[in-house]
Protein backbone atom coordinates (compact mmCIF):
# COMPACT_ATOMS: atom_id res chain seq x y z
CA UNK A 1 -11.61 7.29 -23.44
CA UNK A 2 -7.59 7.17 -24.12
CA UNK A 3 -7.91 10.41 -26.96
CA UNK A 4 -10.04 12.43 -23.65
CA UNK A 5 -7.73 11.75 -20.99
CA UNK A 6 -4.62 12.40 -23.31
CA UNK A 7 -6.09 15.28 -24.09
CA UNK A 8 -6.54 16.18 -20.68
CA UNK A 9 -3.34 15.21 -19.33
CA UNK A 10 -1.06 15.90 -22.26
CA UNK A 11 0.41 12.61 -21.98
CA UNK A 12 -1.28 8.60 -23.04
CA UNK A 13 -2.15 7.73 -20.28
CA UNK A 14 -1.75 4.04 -21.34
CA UNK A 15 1.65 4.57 -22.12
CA UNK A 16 1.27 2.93 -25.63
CA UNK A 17 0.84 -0.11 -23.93
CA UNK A 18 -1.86 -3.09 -24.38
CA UNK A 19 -3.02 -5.94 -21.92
CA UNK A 20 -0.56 -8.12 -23.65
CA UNK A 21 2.14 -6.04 -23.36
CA UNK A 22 1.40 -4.56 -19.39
CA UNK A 23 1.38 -8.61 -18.87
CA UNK A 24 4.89 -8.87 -19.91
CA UNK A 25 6.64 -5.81 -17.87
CA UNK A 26 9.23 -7.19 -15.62
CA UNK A 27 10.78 -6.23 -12.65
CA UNK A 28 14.24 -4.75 -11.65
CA UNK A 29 16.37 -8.12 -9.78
CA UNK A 30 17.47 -5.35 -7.51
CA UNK A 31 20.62 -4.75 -4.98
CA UNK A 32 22.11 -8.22 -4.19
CA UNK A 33 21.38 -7.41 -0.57
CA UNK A 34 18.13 -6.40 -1.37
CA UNK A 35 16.38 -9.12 1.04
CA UNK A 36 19.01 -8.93 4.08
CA UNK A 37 18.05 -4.84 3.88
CA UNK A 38 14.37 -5.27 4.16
CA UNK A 39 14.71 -8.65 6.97
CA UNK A 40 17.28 -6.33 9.05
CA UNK A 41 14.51 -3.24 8.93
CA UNK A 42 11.62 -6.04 9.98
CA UNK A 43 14.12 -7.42 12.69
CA UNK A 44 14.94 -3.97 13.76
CA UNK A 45 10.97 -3.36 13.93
CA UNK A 46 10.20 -6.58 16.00
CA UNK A 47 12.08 -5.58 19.24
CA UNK A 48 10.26 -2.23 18.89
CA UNK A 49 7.54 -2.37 21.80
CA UNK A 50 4.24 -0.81 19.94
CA UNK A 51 2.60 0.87 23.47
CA UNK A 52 -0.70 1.30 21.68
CA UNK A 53 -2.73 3.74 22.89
CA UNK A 54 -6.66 3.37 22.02
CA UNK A 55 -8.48 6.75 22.28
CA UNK A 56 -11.62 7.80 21.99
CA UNK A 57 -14.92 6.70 19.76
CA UNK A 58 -14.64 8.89 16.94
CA UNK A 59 -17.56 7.58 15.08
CA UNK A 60 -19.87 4.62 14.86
CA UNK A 61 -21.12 3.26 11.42
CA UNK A 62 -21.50 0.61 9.63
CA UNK A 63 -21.44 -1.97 12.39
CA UNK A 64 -18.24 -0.55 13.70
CA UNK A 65 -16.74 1.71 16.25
CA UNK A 66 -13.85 3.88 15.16
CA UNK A 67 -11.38 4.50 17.42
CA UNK A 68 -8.09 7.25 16.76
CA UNK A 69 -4.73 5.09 17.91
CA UNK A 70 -0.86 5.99 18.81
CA UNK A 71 1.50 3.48 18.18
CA UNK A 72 5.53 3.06 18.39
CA UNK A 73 7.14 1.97 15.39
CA UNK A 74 10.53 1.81 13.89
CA UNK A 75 11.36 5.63 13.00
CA UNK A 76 8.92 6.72 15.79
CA UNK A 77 5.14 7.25 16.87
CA UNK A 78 2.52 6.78 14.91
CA UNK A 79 -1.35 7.25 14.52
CA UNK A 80 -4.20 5.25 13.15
CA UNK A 81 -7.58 4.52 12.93
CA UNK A 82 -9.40 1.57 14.52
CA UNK A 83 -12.30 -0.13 13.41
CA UNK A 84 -13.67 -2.43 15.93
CA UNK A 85 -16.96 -4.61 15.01
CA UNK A 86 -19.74 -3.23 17.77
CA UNK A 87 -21.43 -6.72 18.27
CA UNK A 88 -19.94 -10.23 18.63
CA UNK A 89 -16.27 -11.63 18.17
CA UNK A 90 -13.11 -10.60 16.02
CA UNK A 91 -12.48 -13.22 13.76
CA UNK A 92 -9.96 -12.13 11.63
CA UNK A 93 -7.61 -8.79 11.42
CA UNK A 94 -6.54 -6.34 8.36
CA UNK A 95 -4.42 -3.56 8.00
CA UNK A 96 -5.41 -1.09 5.68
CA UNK A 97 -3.41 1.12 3.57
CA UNK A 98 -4.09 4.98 2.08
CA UNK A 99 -3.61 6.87 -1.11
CA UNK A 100 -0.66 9.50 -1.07
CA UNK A 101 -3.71 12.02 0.49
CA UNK A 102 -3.91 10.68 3.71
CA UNK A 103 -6.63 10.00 5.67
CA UNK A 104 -9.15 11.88 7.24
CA UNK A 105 -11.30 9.03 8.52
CA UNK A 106 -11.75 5.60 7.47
CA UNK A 107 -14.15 6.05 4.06
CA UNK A 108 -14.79 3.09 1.97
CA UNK A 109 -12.94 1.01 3.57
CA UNK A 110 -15.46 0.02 6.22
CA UNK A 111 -16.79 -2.26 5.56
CA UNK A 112 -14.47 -4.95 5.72
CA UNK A 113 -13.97 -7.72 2.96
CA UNK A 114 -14.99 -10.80 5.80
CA UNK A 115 -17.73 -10.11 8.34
CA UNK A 116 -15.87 -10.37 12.26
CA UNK A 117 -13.30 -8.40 11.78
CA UNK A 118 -11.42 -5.69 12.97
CA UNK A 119 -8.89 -3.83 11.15
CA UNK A 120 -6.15 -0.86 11.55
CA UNK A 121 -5.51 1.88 8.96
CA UNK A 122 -2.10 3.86 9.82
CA UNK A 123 -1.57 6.88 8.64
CA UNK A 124 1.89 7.12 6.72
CA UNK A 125 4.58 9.43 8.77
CA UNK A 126 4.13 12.80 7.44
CA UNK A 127 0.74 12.89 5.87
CA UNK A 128 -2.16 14.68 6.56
CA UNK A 129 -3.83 14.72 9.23
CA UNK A 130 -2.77 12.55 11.79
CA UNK A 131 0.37 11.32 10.47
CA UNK A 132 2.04 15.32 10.26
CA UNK A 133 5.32 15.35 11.56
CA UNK A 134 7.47 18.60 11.90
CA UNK A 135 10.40 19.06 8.88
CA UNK A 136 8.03 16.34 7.15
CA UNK A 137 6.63 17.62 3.60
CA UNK A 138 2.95 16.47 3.99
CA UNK A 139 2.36 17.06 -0.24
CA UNK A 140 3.29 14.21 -1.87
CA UNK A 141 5.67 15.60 -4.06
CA UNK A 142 7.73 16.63 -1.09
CA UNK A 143 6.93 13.79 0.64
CA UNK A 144 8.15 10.69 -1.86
CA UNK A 145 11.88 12.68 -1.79
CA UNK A 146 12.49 13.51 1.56
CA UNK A 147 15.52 11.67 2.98
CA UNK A 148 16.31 10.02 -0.62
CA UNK A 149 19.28 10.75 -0.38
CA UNK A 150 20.33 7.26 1.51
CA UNK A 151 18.16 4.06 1.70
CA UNK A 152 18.49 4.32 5.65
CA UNK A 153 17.17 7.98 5.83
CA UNK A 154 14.62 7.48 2.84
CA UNK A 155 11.35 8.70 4.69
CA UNK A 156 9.39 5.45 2.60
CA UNK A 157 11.21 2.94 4.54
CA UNK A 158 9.28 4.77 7.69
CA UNK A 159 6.22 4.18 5.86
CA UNK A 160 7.12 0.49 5.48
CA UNK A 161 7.94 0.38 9.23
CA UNK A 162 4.44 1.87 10.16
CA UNK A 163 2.63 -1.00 8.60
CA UNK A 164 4.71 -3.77 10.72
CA UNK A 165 4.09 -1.36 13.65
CA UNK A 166 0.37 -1.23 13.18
CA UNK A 167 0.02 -4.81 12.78
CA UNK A 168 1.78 -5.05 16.19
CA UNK A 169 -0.56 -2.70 17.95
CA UNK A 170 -3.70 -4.42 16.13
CA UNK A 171 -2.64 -7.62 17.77
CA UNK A 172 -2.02 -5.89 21.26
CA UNK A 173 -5.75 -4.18 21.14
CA UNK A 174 -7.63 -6.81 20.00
CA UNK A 175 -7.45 -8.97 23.13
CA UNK A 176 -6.30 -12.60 22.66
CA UNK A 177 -7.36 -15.60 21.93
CA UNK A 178 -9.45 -13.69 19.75
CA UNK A 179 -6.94 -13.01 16.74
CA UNK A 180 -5.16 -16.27 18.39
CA UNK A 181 -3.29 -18.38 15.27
CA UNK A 182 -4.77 -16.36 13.24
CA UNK A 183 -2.95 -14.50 10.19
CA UNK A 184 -3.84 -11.04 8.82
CA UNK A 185 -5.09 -9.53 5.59
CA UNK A 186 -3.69 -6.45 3.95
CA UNK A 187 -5.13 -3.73 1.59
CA UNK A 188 -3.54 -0.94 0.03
CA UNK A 189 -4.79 1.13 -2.84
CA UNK A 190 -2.03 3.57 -5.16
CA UNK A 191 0.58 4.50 -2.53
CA UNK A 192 -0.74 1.92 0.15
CA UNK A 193 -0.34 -0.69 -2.66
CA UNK A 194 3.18 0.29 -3.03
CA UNK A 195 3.97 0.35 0.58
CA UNK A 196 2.17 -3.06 0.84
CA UNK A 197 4.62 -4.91 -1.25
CA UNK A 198 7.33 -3.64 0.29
CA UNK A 199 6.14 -4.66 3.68
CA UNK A 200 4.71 -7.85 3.28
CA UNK A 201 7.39 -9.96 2.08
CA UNK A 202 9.55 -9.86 5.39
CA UNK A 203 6.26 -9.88 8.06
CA UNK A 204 5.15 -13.86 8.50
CA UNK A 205 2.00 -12.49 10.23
CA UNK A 206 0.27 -11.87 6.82
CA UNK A 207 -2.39 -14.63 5.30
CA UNK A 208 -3.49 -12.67 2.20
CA UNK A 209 -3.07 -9.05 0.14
CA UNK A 210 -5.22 -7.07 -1.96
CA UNK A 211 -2.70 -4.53 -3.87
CA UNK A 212 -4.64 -2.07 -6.05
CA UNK A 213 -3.39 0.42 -8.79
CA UNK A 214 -0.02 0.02 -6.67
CA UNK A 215 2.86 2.68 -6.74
CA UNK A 216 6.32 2.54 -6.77
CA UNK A 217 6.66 -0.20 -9.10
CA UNK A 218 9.70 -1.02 -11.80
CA UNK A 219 11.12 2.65 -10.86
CA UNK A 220 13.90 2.33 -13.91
CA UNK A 221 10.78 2.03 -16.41
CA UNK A 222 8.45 4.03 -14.03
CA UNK A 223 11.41 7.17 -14.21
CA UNK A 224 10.89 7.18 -18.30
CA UNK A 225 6.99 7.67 -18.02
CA UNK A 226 4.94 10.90 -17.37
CA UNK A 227 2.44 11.11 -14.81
CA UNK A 228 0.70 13.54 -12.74
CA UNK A 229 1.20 11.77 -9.60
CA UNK A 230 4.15 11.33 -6.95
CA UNK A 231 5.94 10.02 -9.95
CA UNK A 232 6.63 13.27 -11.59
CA UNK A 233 8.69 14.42 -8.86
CA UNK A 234 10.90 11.26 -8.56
CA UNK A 235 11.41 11.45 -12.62
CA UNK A 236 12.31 14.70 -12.25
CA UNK A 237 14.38 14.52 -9.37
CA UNK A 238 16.31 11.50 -10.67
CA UNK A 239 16.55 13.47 -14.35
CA UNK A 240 19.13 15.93 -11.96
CA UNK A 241 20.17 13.21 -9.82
CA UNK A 242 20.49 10.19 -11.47
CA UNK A 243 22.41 8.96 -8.29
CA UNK A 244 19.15 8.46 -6.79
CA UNK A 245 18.23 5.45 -8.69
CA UNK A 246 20.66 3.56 -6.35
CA UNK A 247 18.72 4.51 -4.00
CA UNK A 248 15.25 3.49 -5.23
CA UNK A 249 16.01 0.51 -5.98
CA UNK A 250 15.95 -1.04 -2.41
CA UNK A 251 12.18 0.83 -2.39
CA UNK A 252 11.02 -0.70 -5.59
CA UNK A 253 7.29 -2.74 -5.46
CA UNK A 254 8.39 -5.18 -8.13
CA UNK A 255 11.10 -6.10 -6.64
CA UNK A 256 9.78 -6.95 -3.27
CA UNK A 257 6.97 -8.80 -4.98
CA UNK A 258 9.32 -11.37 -6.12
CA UNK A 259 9.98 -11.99 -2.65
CA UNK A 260 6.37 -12.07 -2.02
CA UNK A 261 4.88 -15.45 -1.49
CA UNK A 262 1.68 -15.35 0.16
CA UNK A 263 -1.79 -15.27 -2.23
CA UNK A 264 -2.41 -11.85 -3.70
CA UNK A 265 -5.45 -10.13 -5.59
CA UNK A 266 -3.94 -7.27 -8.07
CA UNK A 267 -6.44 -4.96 -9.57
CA UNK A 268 -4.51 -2.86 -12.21
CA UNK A 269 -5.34 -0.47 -14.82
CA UNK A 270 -5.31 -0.18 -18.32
CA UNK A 271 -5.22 3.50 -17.67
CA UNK A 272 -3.87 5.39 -15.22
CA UNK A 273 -1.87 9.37 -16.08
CA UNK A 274 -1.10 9.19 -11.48
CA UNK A 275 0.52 6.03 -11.76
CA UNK A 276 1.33 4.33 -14.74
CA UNK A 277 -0.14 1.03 -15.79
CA UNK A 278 3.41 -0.79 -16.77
CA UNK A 279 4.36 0.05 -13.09
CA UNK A 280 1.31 -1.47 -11.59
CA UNK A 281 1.66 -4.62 -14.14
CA UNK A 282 5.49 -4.85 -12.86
CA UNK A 283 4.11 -5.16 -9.31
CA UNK A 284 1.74 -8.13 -10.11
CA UNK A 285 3.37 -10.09 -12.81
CA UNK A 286 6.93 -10.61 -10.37
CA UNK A 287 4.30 -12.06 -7.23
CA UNK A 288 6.03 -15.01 -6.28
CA UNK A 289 2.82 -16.98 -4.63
CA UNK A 290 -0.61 -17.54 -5.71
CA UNK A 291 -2.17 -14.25 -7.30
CA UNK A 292 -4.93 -13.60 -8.63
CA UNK A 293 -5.70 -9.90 -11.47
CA UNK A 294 -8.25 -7.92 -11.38
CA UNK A 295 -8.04 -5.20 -15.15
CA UNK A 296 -9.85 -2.03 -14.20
CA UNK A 297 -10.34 0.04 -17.50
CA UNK A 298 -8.73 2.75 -15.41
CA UNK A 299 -7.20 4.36 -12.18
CA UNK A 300 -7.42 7.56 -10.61
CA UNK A 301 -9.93 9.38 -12.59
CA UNK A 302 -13.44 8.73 -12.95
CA UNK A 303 -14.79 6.73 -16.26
CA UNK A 304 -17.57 4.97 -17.77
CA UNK A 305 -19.11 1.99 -15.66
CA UNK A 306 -16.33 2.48 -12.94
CA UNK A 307 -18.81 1.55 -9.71
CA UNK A 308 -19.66 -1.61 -11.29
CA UNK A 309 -16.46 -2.51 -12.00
CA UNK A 310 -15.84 -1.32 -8.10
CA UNK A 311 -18.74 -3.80 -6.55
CA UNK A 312 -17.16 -6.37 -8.71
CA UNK A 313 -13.88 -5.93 -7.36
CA UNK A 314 -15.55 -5.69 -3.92
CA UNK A 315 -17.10 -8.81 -4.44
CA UNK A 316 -13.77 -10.85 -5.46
CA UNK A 317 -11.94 -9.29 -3.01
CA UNK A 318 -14.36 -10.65 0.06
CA UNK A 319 -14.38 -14.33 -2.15
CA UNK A 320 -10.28 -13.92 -2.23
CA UNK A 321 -10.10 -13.42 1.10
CA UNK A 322 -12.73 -16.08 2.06
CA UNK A 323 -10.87 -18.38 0.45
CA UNK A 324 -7.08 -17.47 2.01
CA UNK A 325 -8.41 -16.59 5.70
CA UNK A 326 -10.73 -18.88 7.11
């Protein structure tokens, strides 16, 4: 499979790396005032009053009504989705990240790893559709540079902000004591991943995370590396403006993780030409709390016995989260 996809990409998509070696990437010790940046953000984004606003059923399935939700947040309003179980109690609440397409409606990810539970997806400020925002690129190319030019304007710490801010209007909707002394669960997949370890260090209200084929990880090594995702456009940008470096490195998933300290389920791939596995590795192997890896023979392109490796990860993730969030 590595000789079809280089030749289809152009690039190894492994990166020359083995298990052995993705195991041993490690991550950038970052600004010294990396933490008092992110808990000043997450303080900033506490005294911001979310004002959800629940709107219509947009579909029914799977057990679940789907509503479409506005929300304040930290660098302004927001939109979600929210999936609320049609029969009995909530027991537990997620928050559910994207890929760097959006999100058009709430696919796979209904339904939920634990039966009774209800769970937001925001869409990141300025993607497609509900998240659009005017002067916002909405292709992710566009999207990962705009505002880079200082960590306070970089558009991803908005991103960041959204999850807090959804995870605010989750606990508003769902009417207490439901939710009650009750932690959440968070899962992100590429760009969601990324955004998820950034987040959840600084926001006490999350239990568990499942992070899979996250972005944004080890950005000095991830800067060397080809890819035909977001990635490209950040190495290329930072090839003309190596400046920008200082900038990504208070938006770097590695880094946060070693701030990270509640239990987390990393699927990562051995393959990947959108994001690059030593990036992904970076993310999991600096988690400073229980964790728990998941290899996937690749990401982002289809291969051979990919939906059984899929139900198995579906399978751990609902045990991992069984175990963390009772």
């Amino acid at each position: 499979m590595t000789s079809f996809l280089h030749s289809s990409f152009g690039f190894d998509p492994g990166y020359g790396y083995g298990l052995e070696d993705l195991l041993a990437v490690g991550a950038p010790g970052g600004p010294v005032d990396f933490g008092a940046f992110w808990r000043g953000r997450r303080d900033a984004a506490a005294r911001v009053d979310p004002r959800p606003l629940l709107g219509d059923v947009a579909e029914e399935r799977d057990g679940f009504r789907v509503h479409e939700v506005a929300y304040d947040a930290l660098g302004g309003r927001c939109n979600a989705l929210l999936a609320l179980p049609c029969d009995g109690p909530v027991r537990h609440g997620f928050v559910i990240g994207h890929g760097y397409g959006g999100r058009q409606e709430v696919g796979p990810d209904i339904p939920l790893p634990l039966p009774q539970s209800a769970a937001i997806l925001p869409i990141a400020p300025g993607l497609p559709a509900l998240g659009l925002r005017p002067g916002v690129p909405s292709n992710p190319d566009g999207h990962v540079l705009h505002g880079i030019g200082s960590r306070d304007t970089y558009l991803i710490g908005d991103c960041v902000a959204a999850v807090w801010g959804a995870a605010s209007a989750l606990l508003e909707l769902v009417p207490s004591p439901t939710l009650d002394g009750r932690r959440l669960g968070y899962l992100g997949e590429s760009f969601g991943g990324g955004i998820g370890a950034l987040a959840l260090p600084w926001d006490d209200r999350f239990a568990a995370a499942g992070l899979t084929v996250p972005t944004f990880g080890n950005h000095p090594l991830r800067c060397t590396l080809p890819c035909t995702g977001s990635g490209e456009s950040v190495r290329t940008h930072v090839r003309r403006h190596p400046e920008a470096l200082d900038v990504l490195a208070y938006f770097d998933a590695a880094t946060a993780a070693a701030h990270l300290r509640i239990p987390v389920l990393s699927a990562c791939a051995l393959l990947d030409p959108v994001v690059p596995p030593p990036g992904q590795f970076a993310v999991h192997n600096a988690l400073a709390g229980p964790r728990r890896l998941e290899v996937l023979d690749a990401g982002h392109v289809p291969y051979p016995g990919e939906p059984e490796q899929r139900r198995h990860l579906g399978q751990v993730t609902s045990e991992f989260f069984g175990s963390w969030m009772r």
